[in-house]
N, C-alpha and C. Protein backbone atom coordinates (compact mmCIF):
# COMPACT_ATOMS: atom_id res chain seq x y z
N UNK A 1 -76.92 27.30 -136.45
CA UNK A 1 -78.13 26.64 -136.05
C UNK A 1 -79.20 26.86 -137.12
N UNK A 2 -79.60 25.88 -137.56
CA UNK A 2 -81.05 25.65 -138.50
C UNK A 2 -82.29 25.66 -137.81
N UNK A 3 -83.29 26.33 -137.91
CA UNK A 3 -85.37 25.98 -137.83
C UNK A 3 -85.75 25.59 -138.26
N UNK A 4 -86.33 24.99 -138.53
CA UNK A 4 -87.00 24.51 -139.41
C UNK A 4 -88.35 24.12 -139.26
N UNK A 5 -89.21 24.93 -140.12
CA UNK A 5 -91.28 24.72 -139.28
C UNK A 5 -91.87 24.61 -140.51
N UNK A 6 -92.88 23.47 -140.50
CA UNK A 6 -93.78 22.88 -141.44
C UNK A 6 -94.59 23.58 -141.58
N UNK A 7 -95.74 23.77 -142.73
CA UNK A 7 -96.90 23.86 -142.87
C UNK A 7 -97.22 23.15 -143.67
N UNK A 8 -99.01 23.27 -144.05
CA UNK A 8 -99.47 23.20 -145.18
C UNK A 8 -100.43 21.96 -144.67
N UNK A 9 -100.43 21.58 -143.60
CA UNK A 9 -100.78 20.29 -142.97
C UNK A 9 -102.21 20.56 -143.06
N UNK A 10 -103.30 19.85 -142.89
CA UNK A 10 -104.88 19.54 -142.86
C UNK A 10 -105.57 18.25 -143.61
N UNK A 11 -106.81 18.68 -143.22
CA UNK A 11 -107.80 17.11 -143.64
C UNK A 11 -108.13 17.67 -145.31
N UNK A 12 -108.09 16.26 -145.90
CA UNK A 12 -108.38 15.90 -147.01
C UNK A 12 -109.01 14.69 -147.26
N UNK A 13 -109.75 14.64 -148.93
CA UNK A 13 -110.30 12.97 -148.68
C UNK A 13 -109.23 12.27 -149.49
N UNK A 14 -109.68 11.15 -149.56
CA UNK A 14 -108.69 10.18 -150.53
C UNK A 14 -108.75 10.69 -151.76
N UNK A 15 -107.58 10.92 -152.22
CA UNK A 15 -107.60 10.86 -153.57
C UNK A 15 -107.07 12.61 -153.88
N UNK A 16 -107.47 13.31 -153.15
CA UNK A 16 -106.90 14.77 -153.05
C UNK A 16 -105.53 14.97 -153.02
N UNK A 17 -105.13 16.00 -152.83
CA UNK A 17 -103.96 16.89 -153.07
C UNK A 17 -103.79 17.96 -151.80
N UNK A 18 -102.72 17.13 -151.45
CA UNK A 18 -101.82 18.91 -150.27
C UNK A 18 -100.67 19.33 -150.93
N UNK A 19 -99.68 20.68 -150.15
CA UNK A 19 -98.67 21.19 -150.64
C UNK A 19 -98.00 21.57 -149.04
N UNK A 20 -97.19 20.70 -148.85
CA UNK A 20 -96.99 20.90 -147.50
C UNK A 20 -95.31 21.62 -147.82
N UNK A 21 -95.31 22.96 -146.76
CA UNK A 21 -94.25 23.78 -146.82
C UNK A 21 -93.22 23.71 -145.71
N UNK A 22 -91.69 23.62 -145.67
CA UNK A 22 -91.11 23.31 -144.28
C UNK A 22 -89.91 24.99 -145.03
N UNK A 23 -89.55 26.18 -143.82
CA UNK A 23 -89.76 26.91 -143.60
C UNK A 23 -88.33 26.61 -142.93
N UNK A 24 -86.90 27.20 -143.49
CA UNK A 24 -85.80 27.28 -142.82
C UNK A 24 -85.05 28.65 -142.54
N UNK A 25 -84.85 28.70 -141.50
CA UNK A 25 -83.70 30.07 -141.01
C UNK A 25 -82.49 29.90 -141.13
N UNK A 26 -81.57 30.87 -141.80
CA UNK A 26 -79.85 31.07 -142.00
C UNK A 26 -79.75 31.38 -142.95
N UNK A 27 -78.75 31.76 -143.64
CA UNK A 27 -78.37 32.25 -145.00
C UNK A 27 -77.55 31.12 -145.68
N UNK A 28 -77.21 30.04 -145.23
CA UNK A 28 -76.49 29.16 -145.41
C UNK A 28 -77.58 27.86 -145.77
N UNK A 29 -79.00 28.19 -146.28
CA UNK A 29 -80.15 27.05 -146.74
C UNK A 29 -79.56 26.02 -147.97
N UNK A 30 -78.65 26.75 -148.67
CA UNK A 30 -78.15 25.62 -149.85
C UNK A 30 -77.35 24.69 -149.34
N UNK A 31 -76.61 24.86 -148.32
CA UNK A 31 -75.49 23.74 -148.59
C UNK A 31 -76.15 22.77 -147.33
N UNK A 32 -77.24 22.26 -147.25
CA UNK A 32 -78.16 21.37 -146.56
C UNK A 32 -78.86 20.79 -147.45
N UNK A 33 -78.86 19.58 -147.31
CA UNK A 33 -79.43 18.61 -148.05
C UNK A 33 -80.89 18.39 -147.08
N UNK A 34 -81.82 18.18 -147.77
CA UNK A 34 -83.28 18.03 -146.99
C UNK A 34 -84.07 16.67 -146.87
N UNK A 35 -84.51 16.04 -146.17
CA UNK A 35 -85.66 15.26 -145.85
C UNK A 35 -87.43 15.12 -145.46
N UNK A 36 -87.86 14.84 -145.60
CA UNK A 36 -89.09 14.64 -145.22
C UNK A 36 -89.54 13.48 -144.69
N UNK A 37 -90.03 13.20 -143.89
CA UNK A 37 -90.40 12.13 -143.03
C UNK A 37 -91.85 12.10 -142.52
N UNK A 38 -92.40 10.90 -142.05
CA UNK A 38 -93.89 11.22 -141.54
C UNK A 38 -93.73 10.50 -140.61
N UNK A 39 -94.95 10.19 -139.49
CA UNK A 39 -94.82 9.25 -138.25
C UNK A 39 -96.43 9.14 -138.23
N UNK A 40 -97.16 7.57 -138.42
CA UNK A 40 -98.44 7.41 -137.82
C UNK A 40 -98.72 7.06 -136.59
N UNK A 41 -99.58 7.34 -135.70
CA UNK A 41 -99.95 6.50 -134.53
C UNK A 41 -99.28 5.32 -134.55
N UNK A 42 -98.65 5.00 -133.22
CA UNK A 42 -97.80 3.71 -133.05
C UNK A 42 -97.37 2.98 -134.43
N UNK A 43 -96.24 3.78 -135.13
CA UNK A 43 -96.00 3.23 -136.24
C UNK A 43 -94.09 4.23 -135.54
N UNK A 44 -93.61 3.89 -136.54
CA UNK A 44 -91.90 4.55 -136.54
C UNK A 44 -91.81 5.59 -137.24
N UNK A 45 -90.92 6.52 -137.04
CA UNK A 45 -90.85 7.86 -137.72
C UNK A 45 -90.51 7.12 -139.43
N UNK A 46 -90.87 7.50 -140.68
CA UNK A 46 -90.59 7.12 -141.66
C UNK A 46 -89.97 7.62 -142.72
N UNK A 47 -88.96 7.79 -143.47
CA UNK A 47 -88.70 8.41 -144.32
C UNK A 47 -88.80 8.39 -145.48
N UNK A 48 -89.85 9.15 -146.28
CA UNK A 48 -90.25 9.37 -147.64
C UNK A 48 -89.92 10.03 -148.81
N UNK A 49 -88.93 10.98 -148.27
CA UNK A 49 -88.16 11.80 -149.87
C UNK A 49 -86.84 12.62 -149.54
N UNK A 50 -85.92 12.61 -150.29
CA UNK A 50 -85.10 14.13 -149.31
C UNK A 50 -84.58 14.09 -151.27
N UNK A 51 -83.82 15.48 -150.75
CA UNK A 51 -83.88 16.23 -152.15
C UNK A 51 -81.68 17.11 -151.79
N UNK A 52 -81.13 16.73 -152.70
CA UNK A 52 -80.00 17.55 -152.31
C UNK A 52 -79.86 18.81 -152.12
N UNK A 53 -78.57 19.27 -151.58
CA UNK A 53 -78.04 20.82 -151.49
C UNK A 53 -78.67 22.11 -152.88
N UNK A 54 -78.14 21.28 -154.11
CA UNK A 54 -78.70 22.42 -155.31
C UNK A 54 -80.27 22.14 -155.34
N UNK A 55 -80.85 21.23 -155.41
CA UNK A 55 -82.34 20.63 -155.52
C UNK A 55 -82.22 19.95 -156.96
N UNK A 56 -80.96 19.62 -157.31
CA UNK A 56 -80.98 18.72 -158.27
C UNK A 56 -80.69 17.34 -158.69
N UNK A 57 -81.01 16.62 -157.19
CA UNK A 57 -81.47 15.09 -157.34
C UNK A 57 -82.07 15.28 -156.17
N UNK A 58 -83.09 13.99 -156.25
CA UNK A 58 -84.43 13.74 -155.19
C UNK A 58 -84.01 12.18 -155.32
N UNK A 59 -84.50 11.68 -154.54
CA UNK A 59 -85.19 10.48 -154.00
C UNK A 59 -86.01 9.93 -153.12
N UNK A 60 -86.94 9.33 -153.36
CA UNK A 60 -88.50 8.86 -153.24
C UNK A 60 -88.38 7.06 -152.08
N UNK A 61 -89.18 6.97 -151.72
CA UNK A 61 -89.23 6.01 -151.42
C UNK A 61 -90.15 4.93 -152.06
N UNK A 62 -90.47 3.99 -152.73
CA UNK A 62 -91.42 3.39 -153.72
C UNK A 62 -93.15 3.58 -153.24
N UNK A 63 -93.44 3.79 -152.04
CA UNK A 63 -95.10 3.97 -151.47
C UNK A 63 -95.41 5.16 -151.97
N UNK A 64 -94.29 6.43 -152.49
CA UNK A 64 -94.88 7.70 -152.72
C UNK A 64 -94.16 8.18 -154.07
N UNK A 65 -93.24 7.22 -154.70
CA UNK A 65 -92.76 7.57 -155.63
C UNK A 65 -94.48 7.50 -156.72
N UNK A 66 -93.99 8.45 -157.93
CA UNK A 66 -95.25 9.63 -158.67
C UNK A 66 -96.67 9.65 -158.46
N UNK A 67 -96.14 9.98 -156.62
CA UNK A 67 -97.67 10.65 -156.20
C UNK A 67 -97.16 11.81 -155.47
N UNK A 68 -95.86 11.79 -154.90
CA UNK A 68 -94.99 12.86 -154.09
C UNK A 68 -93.97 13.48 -154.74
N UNK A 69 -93.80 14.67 -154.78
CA UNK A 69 -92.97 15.65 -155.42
C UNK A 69 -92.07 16.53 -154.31
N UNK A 70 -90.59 15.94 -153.86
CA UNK A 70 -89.89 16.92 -153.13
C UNK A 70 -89.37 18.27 -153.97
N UNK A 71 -89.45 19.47 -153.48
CA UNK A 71 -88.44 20.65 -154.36
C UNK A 71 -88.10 21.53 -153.00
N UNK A 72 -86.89 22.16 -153.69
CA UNK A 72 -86.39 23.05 -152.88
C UNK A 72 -86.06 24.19 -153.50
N UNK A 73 -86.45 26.04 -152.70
CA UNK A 73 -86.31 26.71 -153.29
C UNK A 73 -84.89 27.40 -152.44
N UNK A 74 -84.08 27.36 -152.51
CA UNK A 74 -82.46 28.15 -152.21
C UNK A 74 -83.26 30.04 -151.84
N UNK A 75 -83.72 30.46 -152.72
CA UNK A 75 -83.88 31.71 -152.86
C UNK A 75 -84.61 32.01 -151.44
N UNK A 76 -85.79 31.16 -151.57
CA UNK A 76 -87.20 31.59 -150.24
C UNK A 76 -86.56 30.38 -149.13
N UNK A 77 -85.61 30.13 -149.09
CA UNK A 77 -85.35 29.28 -148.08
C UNK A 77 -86.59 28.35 -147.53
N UNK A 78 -86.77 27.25 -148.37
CA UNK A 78 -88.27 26.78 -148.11
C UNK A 78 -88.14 25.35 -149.14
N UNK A 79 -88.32 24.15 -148.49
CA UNK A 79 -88.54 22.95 -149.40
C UNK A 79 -90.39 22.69 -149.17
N UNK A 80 -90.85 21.73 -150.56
CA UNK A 80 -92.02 21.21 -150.53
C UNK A 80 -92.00 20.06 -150.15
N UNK A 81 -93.55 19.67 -150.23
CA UNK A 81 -93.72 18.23 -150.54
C UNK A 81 -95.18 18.50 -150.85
N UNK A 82 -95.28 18.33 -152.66
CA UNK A 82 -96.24 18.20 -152.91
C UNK A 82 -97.24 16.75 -153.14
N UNK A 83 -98.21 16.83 -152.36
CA UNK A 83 -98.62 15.57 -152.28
C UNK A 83 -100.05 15.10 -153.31
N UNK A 84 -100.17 14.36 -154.53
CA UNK A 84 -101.16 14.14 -154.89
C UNK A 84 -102.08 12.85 -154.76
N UNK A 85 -102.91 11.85 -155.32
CA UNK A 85 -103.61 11.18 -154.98
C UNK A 85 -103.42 10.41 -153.63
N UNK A 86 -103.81 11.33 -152.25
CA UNK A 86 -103.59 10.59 -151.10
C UNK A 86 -104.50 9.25 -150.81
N UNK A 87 -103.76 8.76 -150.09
CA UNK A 87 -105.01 7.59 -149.51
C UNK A 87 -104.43 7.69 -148.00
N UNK A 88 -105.68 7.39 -147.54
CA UNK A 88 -106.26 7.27 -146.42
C UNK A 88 -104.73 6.84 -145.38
N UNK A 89 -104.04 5.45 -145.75
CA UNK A 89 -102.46 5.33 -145.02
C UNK A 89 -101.47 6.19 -145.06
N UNK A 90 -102.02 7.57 -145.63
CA UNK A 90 -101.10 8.88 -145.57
C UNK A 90 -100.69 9.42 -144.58
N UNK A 91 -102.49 9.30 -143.57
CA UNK A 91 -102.07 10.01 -142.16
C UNK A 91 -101.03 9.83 -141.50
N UNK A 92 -100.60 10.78 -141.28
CA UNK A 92 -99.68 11.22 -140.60
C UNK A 92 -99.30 12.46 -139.77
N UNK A 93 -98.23 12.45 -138.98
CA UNK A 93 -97.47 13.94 -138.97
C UNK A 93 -96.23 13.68 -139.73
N UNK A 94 -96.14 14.80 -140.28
CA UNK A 94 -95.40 14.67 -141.26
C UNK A 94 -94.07 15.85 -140.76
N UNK A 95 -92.93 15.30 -140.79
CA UNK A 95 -91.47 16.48 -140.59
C UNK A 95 -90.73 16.75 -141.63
N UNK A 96 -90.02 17.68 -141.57
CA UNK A 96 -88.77 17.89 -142.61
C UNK A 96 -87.36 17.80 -141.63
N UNK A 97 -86.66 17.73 -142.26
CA UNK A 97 -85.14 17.63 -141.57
C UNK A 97 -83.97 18.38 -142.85
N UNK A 98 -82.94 18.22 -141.83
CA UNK A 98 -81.84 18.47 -142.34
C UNK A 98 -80.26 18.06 -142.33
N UNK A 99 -79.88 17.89 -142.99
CA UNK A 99 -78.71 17.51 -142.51
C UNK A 99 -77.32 18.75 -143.88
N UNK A 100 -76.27 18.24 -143.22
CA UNK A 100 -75.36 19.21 -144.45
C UNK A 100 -74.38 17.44 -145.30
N UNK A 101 -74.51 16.84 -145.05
CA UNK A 101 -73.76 16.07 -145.29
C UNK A 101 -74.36 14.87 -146.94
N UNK A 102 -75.56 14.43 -147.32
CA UNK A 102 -76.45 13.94 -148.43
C UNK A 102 -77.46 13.74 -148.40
N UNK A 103 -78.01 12.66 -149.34
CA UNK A 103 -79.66 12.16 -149.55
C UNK A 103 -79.47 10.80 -148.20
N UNK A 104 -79.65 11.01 -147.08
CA UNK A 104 -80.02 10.29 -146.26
C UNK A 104 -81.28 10.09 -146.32
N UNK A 105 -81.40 8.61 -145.71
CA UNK A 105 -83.01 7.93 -145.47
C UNK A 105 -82.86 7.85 -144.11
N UNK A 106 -81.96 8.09 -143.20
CA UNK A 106 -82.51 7.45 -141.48
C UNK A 106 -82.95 8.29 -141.21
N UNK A 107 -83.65 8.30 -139.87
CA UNK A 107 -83.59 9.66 -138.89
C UNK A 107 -82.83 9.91 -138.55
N UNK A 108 -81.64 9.10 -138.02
CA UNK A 108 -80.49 9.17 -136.94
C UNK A 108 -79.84 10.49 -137.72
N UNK A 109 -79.28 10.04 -139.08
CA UNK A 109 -78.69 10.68 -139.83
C UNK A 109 -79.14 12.33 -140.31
N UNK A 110 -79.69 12.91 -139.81
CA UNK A 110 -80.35 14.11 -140.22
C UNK A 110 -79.87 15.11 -138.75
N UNK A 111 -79.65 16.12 -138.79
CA UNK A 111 -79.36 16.85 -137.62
C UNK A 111 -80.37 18.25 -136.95
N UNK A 112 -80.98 18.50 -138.04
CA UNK A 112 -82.10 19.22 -137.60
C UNK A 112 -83.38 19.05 -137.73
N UNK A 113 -84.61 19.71 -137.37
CA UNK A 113 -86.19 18.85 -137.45
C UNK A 113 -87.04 19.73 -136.97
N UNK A 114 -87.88 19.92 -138.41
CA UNK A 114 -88.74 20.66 -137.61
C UNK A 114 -89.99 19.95 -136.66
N UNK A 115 -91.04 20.45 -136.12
CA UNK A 115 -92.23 20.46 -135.20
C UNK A 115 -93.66 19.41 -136.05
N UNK A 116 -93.29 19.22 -137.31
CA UNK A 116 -94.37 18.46 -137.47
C UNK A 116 -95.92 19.13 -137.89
N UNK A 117 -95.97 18.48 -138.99
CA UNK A 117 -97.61 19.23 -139.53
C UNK A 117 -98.28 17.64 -139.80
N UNK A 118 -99.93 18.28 -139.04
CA UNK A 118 -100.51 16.87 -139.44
C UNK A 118 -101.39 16.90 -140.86
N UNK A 119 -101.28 15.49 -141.40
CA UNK A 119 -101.87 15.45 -142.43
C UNK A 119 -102.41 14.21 -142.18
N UNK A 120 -104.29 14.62 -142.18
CA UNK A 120 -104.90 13.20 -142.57
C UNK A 120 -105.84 13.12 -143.68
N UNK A 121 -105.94 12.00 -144.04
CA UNK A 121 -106.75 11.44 -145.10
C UNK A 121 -107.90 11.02 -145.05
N UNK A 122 -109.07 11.34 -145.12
CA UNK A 122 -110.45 10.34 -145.01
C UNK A 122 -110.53 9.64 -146.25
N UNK A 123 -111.60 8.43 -145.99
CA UNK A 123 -111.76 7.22 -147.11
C UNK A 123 -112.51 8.36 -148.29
């Protein structure tokens, strides 16, 4: 069984910078491939980056590709998502997931999840 719990979540204005942290339990953190996802008010859960097992391929989705930076550290059992020039359609809550199997984009496809950190944006 995987945990997995976000941080790093809070208000910012447009154009700022977060470093949002998702926080996994087991000794077995490498061979899980990771996701990140967000969900706005009456909008669909969305998926924005996941990063493989070693942390040596990522993929982006084009709204956050080089403004979002996924990494994963194996050692501290802990992936990022560093976020720079936000705008305001950022808000969100934002999740991480997991799965052991690749770079998935669904939700369906992911098997663990953490609780969600909010992140909003003012103009």
């Amino acid at each position: 069984q995987v945990q997995l719990v976000e941080s790093g979540g809070g208000l910012v204005q447009a154009g700022g910078s977060l470093r949002l942290s998702c926080a996994a339990s087991g000794r077995t953190f490498s061979n899980y491939a990771m996701g990140w996802f967000r969900q706005a008010p009456g909008k669909e859960r969305e998926f924005i980056a996941a990063i493989s097992r070693s942390g040596g391929s990522t993929y982006y989705v084009p709204s956050v590709k080089g403004r979002f930076t996924i990494s994963k550290d194996n050692v501290k059992n802990t992936v990022y998502l560093q976020m720079n020039s936000l705008k305001p359609e950022d808000t969100a809550v934002y999740y991480c997931a997991a799965n052991d199997r690749g770079l998935y984009s669904y939700p369906a496809q992911y098997t663990y999840w953490g609780q969600g950190t909010q992140v909003t944006v003012s103009p």
